[in-house]
C-alpha atoms as a PDB file:
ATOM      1  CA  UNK A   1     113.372 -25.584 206.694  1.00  0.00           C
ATOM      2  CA  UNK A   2     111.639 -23.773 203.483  1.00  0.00           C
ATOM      3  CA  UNK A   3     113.647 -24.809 200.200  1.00  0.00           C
ATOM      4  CA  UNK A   4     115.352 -22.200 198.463  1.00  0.00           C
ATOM      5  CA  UNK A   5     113.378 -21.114 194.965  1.00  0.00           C
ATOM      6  CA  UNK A   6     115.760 -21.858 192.341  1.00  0.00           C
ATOM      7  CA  UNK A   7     117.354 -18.543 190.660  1.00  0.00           C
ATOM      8  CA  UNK A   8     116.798 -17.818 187.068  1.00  0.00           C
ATOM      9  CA  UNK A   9     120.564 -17.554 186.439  1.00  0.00           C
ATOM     10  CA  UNK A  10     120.773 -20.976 187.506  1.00  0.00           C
ATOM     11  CA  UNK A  11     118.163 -21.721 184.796  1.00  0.00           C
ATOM     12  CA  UNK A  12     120.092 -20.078 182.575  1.00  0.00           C
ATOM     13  CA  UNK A  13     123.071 -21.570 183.036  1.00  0.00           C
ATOM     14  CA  UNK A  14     121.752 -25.103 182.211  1.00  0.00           C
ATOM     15  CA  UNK A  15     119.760 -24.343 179.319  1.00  0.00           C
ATOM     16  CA  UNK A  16     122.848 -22.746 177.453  1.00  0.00           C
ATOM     17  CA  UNK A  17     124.684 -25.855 178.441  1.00  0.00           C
ATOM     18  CA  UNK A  18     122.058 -28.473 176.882  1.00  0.00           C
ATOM     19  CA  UNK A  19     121.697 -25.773 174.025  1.00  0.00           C
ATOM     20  CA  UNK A  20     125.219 -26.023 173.360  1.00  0.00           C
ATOM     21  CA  UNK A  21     125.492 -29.659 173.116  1.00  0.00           C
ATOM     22  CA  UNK A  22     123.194 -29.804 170.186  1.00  0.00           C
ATOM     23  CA  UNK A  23     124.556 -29.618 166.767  1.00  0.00           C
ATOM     24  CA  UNK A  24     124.193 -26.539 164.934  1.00  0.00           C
ATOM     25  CA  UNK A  25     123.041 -24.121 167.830  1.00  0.00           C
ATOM     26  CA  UNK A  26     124.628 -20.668 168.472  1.00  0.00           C
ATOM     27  CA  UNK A  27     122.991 -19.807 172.260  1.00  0.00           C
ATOM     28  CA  UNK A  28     124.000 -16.112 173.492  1.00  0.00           C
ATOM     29  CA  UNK A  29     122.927 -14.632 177.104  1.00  0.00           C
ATOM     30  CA  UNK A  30     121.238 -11.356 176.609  1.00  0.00           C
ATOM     31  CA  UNK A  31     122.381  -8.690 179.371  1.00  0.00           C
ATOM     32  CA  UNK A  32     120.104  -5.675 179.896  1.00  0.00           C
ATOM     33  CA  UNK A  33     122.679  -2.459 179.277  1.00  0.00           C
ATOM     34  CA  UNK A  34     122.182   0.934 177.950  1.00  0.00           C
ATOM     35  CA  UNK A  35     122.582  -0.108 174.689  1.00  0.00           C
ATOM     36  CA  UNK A  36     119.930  -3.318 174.696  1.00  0.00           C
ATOM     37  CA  UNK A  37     116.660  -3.218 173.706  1.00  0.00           C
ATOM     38  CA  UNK A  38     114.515  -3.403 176.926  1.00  0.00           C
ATOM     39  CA  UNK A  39     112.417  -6.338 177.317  1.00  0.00           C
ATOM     40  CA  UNK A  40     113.766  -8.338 174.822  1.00  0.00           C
ATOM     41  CA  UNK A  41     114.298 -11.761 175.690  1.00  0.00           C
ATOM     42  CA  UNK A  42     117.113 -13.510 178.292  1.00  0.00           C
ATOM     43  CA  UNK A  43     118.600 -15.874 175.085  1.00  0.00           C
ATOM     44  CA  UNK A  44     118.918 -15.526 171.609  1.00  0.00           C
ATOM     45  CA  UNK A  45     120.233 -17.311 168.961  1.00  0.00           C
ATOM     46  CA  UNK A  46     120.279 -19.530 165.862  1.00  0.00           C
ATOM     47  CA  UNK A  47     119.125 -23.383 165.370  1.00  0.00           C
ATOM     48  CA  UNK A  48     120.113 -25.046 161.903  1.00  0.00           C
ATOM     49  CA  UNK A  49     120.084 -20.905 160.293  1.00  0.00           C
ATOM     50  CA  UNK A  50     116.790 -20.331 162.423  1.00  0.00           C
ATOM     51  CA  UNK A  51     117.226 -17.317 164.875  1.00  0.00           C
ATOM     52  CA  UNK A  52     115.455 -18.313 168.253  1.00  0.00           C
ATOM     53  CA  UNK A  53     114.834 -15.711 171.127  1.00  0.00           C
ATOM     54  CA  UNK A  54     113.764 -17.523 174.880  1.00  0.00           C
ATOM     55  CA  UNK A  55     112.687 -15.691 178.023  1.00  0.00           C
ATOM     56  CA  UNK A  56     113.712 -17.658 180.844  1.00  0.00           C
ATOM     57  CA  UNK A  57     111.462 -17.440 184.237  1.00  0.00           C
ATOM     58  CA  UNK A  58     111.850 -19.521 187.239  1.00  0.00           C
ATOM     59  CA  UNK A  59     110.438 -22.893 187.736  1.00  0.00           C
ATOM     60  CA  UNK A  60     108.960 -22.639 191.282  1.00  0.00           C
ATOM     61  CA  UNK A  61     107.151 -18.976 191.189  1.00  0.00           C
ATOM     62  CA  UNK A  62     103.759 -19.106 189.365  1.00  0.00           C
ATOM     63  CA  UNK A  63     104.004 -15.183 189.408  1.00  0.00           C
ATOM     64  CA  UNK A  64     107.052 -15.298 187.512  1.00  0.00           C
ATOM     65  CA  UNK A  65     105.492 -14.420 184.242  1.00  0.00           C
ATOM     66  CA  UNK A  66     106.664 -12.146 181.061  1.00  0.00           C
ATOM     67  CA  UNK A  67     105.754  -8.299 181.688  1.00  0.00           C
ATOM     68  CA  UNK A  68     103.995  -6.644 179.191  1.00  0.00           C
ATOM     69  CA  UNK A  69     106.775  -5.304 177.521  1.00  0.00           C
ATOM     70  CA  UNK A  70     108.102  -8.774 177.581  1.00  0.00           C
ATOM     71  CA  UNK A  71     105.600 -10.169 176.307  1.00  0.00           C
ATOM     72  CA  UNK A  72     105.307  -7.357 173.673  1.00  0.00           C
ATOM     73  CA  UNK A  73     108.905  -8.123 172.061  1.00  0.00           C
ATOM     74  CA  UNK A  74     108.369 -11.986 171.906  1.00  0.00           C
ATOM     75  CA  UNK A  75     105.489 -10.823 169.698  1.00  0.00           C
ATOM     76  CA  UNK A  76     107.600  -9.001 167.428  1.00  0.00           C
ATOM     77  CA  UNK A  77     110.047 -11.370 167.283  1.00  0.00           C
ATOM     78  CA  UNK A  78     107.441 -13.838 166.183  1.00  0.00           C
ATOM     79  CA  UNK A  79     105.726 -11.990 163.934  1.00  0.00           C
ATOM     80  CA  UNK A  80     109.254 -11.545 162.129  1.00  0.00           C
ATOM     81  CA  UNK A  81     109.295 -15.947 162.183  1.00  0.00           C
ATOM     82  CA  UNK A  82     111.832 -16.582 165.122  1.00  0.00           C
ATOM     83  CA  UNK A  83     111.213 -19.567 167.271  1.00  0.00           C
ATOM     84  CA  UNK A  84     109.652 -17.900 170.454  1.00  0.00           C
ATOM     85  CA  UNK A  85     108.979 -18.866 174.064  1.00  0.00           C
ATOM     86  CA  UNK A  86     109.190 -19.027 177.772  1.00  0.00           C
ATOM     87  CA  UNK A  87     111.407 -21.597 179.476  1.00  0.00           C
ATOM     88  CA  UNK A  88     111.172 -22.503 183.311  1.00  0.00           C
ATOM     89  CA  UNK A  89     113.460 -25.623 182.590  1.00  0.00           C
ATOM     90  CA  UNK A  90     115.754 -27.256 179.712  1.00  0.00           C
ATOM     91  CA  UNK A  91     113.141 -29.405 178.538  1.00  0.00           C
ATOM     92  CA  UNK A  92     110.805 -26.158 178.187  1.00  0.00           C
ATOM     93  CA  UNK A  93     114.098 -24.484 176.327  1.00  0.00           C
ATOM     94  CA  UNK A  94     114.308 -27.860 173.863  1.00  0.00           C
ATOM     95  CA  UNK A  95     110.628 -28.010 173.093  1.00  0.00           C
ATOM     96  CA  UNK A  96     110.844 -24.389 171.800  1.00  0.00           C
ATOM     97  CA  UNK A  97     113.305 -25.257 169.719  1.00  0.00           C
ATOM     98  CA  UNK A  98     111.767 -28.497 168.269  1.00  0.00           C
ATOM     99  CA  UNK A  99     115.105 -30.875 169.722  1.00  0.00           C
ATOM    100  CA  UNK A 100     114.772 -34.020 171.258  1.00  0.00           C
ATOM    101  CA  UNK A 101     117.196 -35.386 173.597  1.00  0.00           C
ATOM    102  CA  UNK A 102     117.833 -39.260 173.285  1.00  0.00           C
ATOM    103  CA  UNK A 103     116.397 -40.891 177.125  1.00  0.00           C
ATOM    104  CA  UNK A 104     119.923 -41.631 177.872  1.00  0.00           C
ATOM    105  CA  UNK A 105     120.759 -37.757 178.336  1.00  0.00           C
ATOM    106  CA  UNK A 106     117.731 -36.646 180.013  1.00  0.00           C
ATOM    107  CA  UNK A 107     119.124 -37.377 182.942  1.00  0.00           C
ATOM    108  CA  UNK A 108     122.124 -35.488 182.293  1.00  0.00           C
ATOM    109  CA  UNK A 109     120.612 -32.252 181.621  1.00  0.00           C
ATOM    110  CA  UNK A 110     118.829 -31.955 185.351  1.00  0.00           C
END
C-alpha cells in the first residue's frame, strides 16, 4: 500500500499551532480571494514587532516548489526586511523565524 503524501493544509495547521505557542507571535492563514494579492505567501505575521511572511509546501513532493510569482513576492517582501521563507515542516517554520524549541517539546510539535 503507497502512503498517502501529506497535504499542505495539514502543514499548515501545525505550524500555526507551534507558532502560536511562542510568546509574542501573531500567525494569520492567508486565503487566496478576489481581494488578495496573488502569490503572496500561505502565513503572515508578526514575531516580537517583526512582520514574517512563510510559504508553506509539502514535505514529501520535491516538485512542490514556489512558482515564479511566488517566488517573486517573497522577494518583495524581503527586500522591504520581513523574515522570509519556505516551510515543508514546523521546524522549517521556527528556523525562519529564529525560535528555538526547548528538546522537551520537539516531540510535541510532530
Amino acid at each position: 500500500m503507497r502512503k498517502q503524501p501529506v497535504l499542505e493544509k495539514y502543514v499548515v495547521a501545525r505550524i500555526m499551532k507551534a507558532l502560536k505557542q511562542q510568546g509574542g507571535v501573531v500567525v494569520r492563514k492567508r486565503h487566496g480571494t478576489a481581494m488578495g494579492v496573488a502569490g503572496d505567501p500561505d502565513l503572515y505575521g508578526s514575531i516580537r514587532g517583526r512582520h514574517f511572511e512563510i510559504e508553506v509546501k509539502r514535505p514529501d513532493d520535491p516538485g512542490s516548489i514556489p512558482t515564479e510569482l511566488q517566488a517573486h513576492r517573497m522577494q518583495e517582501w524581503r527586500a522591504a526586511d520581513a523574515l522570509v521563507g519556505i516551510a515543508r515542516s514546523v521546524e522549517d517554520a521556527l528556523a525562519i523565524l529564529d525560535v528555538s524549541v526547548p528538546d522537551s517539546e520537539q516531540e510535541a510539535l510532530k
